[in-house]
C-alpha atoms as a PDB file:
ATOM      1  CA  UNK A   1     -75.652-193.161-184.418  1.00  0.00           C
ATOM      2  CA  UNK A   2     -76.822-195.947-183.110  1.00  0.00           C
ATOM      3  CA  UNK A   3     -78.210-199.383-184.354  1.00  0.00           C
ATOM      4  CA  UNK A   4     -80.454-201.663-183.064  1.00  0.00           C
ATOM      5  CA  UNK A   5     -80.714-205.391-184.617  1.00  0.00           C
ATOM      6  CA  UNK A   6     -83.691-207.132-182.574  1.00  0.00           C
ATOM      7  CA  UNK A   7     -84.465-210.577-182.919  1.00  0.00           C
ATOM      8  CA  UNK A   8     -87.407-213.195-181.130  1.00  0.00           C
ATOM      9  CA  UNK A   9     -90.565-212.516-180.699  1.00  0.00           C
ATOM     10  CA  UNK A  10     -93.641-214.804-182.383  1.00  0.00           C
ATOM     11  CA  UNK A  11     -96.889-216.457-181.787  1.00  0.00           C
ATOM     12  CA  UNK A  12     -96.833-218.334-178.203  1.00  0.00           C
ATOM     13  CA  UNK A  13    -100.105-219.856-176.687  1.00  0.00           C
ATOM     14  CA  UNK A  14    -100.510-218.315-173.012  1.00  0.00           C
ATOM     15  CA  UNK A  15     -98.877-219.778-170.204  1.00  0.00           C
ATOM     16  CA  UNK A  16     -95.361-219.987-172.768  1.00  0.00           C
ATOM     17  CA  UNK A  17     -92.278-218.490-172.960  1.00  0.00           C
ATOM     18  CA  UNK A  18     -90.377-216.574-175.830  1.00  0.00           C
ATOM     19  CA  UNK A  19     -86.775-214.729-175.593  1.00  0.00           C
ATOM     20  CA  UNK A  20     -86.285-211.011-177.442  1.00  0.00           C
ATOM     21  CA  UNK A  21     -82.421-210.340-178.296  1.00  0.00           C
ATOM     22  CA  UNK A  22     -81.256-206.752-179.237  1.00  0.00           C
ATOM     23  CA  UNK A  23     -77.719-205.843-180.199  1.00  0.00           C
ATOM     24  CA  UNK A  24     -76.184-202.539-179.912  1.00  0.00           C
ATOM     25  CA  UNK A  25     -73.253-201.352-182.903  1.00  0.00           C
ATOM     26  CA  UNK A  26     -72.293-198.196-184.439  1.00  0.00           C
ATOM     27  CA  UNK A  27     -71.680-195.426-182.082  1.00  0.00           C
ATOM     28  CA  UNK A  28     -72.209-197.414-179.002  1.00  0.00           C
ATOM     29  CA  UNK A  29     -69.527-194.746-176.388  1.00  0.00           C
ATOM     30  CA  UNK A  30     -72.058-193.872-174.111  1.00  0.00           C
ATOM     31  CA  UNK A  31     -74.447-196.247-173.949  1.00  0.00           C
ATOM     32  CA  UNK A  32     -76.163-195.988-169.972  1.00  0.00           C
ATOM     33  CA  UNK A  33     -79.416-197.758-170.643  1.00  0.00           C
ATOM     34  CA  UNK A  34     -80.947-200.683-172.182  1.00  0.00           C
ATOM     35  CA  UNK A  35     -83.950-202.430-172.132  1.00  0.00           C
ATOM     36  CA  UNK A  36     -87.510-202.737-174.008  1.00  0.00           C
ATOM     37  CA  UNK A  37     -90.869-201.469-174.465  1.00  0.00           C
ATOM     38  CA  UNK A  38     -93.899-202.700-175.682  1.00  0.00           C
ATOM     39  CA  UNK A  39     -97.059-200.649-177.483  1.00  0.00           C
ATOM     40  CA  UNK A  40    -100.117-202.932-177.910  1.00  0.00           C
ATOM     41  CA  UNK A  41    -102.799-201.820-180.883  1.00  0.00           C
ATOM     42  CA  UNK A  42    -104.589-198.255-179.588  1.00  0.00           C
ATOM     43  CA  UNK A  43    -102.377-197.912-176.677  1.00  0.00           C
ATOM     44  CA  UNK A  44     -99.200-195.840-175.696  1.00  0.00           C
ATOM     45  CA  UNK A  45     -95.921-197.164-175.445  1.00  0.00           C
ATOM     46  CA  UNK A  46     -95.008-198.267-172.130  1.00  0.00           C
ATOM     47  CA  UNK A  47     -91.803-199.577-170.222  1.00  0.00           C
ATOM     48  CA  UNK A  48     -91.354-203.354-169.853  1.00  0.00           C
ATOM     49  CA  UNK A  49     -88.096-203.734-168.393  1.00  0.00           C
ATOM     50  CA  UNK A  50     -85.015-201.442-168.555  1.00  0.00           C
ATOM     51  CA  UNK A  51     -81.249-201.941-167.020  1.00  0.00           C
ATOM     52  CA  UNK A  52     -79.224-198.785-166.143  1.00  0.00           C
ATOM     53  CA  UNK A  53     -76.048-198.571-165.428  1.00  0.00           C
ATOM     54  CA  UNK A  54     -74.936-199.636-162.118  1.00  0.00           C
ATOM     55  CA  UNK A  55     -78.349-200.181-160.873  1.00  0.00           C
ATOM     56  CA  UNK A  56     -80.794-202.720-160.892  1.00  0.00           C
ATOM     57  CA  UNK A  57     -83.178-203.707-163.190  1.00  0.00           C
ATOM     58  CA  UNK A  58     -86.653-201.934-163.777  1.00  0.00           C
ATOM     59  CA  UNK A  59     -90.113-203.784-164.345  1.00  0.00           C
ATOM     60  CA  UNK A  60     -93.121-202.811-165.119  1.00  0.00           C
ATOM     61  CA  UNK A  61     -95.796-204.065-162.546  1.00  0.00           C
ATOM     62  CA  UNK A  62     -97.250-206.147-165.174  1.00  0.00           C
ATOM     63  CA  UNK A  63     -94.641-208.343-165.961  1.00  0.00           C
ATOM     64  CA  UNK A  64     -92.521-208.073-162.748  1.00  0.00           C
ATOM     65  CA  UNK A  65     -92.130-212.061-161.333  1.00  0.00           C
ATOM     66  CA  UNK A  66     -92.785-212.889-165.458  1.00  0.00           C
ATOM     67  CA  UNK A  67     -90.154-211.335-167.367  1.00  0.00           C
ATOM     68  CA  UNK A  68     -86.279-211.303-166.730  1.00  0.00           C
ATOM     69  CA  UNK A  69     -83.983-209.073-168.117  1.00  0.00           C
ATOM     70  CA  UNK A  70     -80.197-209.004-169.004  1.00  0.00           C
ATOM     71  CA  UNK A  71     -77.433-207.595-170.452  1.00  0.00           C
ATOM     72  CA  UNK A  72     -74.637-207.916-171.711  1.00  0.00           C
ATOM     73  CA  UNK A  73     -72.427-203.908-171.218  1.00  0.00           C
ATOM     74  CA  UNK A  74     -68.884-205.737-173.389  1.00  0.00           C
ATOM     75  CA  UNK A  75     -71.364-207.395-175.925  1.00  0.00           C
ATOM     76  CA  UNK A  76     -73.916-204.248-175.909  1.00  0.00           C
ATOM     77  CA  UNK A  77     -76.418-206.606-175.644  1.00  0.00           C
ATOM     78  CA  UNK A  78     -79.970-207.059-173.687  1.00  0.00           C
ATOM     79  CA  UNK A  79     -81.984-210.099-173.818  1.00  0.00           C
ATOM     80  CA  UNK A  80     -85.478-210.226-172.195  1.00  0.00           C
ATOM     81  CA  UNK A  81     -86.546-213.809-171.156  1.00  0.00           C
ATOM     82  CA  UNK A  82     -90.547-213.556-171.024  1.00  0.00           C
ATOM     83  CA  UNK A  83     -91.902-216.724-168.993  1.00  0.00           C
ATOM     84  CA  UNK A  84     -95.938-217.302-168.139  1.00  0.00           C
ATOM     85  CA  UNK A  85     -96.858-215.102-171.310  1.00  0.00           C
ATOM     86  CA  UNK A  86    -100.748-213.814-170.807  1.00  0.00           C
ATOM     87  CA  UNK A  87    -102.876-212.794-173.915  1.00  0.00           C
ATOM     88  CA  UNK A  88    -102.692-209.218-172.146  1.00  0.00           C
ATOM     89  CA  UNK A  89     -98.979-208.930-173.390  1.00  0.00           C
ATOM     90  CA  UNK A  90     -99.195-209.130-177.075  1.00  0.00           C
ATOM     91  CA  UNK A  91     -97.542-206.072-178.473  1.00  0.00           C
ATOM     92  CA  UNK A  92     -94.856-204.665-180.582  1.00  0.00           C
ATOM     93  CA  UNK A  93     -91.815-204.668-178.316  1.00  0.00           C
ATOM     94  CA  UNK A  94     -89.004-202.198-178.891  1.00  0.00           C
ATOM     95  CA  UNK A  95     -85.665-202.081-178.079  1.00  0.00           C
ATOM     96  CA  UNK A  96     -84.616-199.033-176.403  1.00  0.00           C
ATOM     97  CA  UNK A  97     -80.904-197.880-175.746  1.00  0.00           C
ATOM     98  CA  UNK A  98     -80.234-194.142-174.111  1.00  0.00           C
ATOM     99  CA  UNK A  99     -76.882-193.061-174.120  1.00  0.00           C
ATOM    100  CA  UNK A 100     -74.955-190.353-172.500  1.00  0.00           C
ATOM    101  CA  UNK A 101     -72.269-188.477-175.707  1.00  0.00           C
ATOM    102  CA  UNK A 102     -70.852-185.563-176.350  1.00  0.00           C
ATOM    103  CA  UNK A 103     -72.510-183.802-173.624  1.00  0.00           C
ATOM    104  CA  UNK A 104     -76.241-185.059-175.036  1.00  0.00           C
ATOM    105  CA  UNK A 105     -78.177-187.387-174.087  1.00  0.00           C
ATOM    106  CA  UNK A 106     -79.314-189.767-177.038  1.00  0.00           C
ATOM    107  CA  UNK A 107     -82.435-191.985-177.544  1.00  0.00           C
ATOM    108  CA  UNK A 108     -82.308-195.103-179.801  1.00  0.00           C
ATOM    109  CA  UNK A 109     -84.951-197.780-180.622  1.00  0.00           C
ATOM    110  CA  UNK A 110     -85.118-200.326-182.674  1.00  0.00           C
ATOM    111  CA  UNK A 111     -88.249-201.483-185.113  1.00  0.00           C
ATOM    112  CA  UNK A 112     -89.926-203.604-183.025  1.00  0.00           C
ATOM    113  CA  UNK A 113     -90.751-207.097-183.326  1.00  0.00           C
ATOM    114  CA  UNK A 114     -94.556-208.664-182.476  1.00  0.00           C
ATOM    115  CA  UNK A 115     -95.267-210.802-179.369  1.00  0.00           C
ATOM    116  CA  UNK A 116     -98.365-212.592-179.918  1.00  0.00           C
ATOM    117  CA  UNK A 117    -100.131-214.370-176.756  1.00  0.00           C
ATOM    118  CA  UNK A 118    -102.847-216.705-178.196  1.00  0.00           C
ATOM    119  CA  UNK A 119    -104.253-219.646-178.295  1.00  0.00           C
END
């Protein structure tokens, strides 16, 4: 198993910034993918940003030019740095970590922490 400790996230008036942290323990052998997505009230979950192994990162359209994305593979640890923040991008925003064990292929998330883009 995996956990997921998130931390960030707030009330920001548009046109600001906030930073969302998520750290990786437990089980983490494995771990080929980290990043976050975001579910707004009525709406389906949708990728924000995601980092896979050896390749570049992965933005939604939405946010590409906006949001930056890192992470740390010795720390197990992804940040997401979300700049010019538009009322359009409040949400819950979830951690996700996929990981490659034992021959399966694993899915993690963490609980989510609210963005709020308001003035």
């Amino acid at each position: 198993q995996v956990q997921l400790v998130e931390s960030g996230g707030g009330l920001v008036q548009p046109g600001g910034s906030l930073r969302l942290s998520c750290a990786a323990s437990g089980s983490i052998l494995g771990i080929n993918v980290m990043g976050w997505y975001r579910q707004a009230p009525g709406k389906q979950r949708e990728l924000v940003a995601v980092v896979r192994s050896g390749s570049d990162p992965t933005y939604a359209a939405s946010v590409k030019g906006r949001f930056i994305i890192s992470s740390d593979n010795v720390k197990r640890t992804v940040s997401l740095q979300m700049n010019s923040l538009k009322p359009e991008d409040t949400a819950v925003y979830l951690c996700y970590v996929g990981q490659r064990f034992m021959g399966r292929n694993n899915n993690y998330w963490g609980q989510g922490t609210q963005v709020t883009v308001s003035s």
